[in-house]
C-alpha atoms as a PDB file:
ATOM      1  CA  UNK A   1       0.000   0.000   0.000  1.00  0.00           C
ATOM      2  CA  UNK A   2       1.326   3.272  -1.221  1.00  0.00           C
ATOM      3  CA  UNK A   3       0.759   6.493   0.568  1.00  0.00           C
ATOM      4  CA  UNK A   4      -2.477   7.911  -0.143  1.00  0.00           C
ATOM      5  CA  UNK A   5      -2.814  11.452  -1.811  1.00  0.00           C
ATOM      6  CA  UNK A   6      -6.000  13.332  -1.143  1.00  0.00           C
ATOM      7  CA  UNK A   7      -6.998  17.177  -0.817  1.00  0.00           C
ATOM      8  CA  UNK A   8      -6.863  18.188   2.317  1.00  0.00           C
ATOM      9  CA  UNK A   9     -10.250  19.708   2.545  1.00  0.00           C
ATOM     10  CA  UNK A  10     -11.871  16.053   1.297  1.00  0.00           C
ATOM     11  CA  UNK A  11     -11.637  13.392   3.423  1.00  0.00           C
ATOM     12  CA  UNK A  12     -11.056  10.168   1.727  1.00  0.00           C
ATOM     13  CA  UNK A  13     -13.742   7.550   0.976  1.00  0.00           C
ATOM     14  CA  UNK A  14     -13.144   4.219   1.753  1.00  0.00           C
ATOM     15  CA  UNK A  15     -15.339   0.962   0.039  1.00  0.00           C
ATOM     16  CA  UNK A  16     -15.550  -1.900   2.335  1.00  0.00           C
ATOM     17  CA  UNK A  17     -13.194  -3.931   0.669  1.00  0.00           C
ATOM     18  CA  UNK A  18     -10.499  -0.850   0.774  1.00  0.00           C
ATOM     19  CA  UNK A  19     -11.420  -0.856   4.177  1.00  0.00           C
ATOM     20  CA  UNK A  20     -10.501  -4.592   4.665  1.00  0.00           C
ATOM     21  CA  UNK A  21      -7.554  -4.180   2.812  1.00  0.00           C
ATOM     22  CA  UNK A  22      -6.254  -1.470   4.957  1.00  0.00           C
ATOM     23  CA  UNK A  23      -7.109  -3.440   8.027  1.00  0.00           C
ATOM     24  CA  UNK A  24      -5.009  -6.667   6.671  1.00  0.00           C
ATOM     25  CA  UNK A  25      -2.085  -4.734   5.493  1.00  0.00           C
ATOM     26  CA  UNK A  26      -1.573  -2.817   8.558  1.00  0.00           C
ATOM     27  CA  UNK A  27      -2.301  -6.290  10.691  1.00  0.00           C
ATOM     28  CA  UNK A  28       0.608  -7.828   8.572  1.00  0.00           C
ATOM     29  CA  UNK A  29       3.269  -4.809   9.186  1.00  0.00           C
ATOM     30  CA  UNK A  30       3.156  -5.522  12.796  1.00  0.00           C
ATOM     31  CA  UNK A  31       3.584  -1.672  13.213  1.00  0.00           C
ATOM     32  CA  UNK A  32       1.234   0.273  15.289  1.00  0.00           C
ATOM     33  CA  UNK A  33      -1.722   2.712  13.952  1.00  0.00           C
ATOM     34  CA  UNK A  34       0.492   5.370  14.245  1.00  0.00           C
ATOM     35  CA  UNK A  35       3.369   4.000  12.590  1.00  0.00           C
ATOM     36  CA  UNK A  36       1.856   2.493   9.948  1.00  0.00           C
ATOM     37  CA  UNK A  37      -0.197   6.008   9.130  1.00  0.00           C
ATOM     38  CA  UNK A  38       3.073   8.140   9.281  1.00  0.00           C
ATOM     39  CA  UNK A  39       4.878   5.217   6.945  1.00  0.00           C
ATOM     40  CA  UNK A  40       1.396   5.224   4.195  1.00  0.00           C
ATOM     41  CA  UNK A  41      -0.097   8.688   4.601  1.00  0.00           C
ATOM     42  CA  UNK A  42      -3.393   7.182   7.039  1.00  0.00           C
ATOM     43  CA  UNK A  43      -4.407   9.017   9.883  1.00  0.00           C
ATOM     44  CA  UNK A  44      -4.410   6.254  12.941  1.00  0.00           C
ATOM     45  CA  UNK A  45      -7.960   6.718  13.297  1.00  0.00           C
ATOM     46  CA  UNK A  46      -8.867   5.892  10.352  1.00  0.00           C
ATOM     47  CA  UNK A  47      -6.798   2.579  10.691  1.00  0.00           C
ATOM     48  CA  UNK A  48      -8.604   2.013  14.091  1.00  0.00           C
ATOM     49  CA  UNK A  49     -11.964   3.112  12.915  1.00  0.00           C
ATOM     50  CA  UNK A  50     -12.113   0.042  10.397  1.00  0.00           C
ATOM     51  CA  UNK A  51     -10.509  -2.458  12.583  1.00  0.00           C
ATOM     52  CA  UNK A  52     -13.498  -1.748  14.797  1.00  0.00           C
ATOM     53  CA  UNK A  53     -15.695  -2.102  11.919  1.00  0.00           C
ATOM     54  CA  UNK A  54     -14.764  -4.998  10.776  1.00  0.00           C
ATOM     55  CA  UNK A  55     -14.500  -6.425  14.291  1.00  0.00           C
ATOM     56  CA  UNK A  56     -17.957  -5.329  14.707  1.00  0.00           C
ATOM     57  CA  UNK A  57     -19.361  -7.075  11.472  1.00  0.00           C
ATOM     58  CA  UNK A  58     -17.336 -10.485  12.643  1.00  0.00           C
ATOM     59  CA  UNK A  59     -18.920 -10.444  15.771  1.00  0.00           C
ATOM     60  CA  UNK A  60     -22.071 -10.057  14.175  1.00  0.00           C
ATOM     61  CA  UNK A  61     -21.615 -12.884  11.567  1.00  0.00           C
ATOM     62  CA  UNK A  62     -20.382 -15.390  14.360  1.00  0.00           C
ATOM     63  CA  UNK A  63     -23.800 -14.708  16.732  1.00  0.00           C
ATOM     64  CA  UNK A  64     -26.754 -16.529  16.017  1.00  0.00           C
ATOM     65  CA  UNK A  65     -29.435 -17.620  18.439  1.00  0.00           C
ATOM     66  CA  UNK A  66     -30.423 -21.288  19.272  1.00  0.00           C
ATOM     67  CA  UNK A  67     -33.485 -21.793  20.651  1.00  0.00           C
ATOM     68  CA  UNK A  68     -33.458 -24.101  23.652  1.00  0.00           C
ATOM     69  CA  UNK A  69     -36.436 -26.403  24.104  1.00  0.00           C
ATOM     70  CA  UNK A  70     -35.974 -29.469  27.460  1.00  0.00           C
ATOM     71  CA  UNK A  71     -36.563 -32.972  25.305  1.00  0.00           C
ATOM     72  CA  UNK A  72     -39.396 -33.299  27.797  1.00  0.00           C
ATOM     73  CA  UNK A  73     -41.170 -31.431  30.240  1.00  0.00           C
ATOM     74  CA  UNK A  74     -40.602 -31.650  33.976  1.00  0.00           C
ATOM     75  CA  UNK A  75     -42.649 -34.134  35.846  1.00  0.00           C
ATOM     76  CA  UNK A  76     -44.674 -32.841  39.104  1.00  0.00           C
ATOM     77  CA  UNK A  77     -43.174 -34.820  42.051  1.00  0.00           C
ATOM     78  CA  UNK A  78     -45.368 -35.567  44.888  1.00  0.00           C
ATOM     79  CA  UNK A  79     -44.863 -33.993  47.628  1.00  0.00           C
ATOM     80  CA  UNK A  80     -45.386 -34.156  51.534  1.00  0.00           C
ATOM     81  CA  UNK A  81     -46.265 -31.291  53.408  1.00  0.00           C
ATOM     82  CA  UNK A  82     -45.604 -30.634  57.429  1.00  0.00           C
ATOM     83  CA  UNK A  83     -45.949 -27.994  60.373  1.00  0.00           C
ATOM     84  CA  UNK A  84     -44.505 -28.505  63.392  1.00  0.00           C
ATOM     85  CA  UNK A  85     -44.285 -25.568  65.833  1.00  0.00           C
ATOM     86  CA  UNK A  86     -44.794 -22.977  63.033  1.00  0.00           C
ATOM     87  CA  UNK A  87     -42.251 -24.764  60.740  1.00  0.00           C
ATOM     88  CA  UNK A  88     -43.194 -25.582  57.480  1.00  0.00           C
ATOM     89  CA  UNK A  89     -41.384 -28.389  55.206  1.00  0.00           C
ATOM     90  CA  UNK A  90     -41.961 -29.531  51.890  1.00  0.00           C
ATOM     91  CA  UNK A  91     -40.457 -33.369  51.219  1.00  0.00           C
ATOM     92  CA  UNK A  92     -40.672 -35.843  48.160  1.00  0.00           C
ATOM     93  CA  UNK A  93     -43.067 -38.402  48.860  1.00  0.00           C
ATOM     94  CA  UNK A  94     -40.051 -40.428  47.677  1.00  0.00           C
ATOM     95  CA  UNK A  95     -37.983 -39.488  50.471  1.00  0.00           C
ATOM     96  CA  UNK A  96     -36.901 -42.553  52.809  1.00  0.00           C
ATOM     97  CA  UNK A  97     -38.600 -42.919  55.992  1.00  0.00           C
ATOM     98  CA  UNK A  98     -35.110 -43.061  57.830  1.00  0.00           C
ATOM     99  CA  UNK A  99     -34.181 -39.575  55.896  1.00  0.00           C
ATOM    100  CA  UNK A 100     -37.454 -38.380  56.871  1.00  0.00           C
ATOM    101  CA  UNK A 101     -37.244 -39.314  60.509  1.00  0.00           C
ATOM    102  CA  UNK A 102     -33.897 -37.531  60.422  1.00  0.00           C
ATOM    103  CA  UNK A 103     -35.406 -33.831  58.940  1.00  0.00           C
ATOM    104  CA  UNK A 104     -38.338 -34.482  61.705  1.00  0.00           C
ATOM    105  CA  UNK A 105     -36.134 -34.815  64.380  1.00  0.00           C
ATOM    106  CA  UNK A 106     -34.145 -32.018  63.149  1.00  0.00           C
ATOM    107  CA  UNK A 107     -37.354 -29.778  63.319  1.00  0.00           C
ATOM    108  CA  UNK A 108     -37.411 -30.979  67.076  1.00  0.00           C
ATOM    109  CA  UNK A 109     -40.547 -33.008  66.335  1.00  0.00           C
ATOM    110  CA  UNK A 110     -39.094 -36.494  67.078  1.00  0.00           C
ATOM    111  CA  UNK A 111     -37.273 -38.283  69.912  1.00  0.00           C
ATOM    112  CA  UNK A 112     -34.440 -40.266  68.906  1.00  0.00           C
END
């Protein structure tokens, strides 16, 4: 890339593709934005301004949305309910009796 005449009243107009361009020769030079402007006649924001856009329109091609559905819906379990001295529980019905005796006793509704 050659450095770039233009009046200095008219800012330059860039295509896409220049744009890209610009963006891969610069990322090849290994120089910084300002470096690489004083060395082709590009003023670093310009350099920075399309590495964003193109960063921008990458990130935009690589999101897409995948709609999650569960392979099956969730089953109700039963459940047992119980008070004891204004505490309130909620068990599976599945629960063991010895794991239930255990959360009873807990509550200070059992002896051992």
């Amino acid at each position: 890339m050659t450095k770039e005449k233009r009046d200095s009243a008219t800012p330059m107009r860039r295509t896409k593709e220049e744009g890209q361009a610009l963006v891969e020769h610069w990322r090849q030079s290994g120089l910084s934005a300002r470096a690489y402007g004083r060395i082709h006649g590009v003023p670093p924001h310009v350099v920075h301004y399309w590495a964003g856009k193109i960063a921008k329109k990458k990130n935009q091609e690589d999101f897409f949305v995948v709609p999650l559905e569960p392979e099956s819906k969730p089953q109700t379990e039963d459940v047992l309910e119980f008070e004891l001295d204004r505490k309130f529980i909620r068990v599976p019905a599945s629960m063991s009796r010895e794991v239930l005796a255990q959360v009873l006793r807990a509550m200070g509704g059992g002896q051992p």
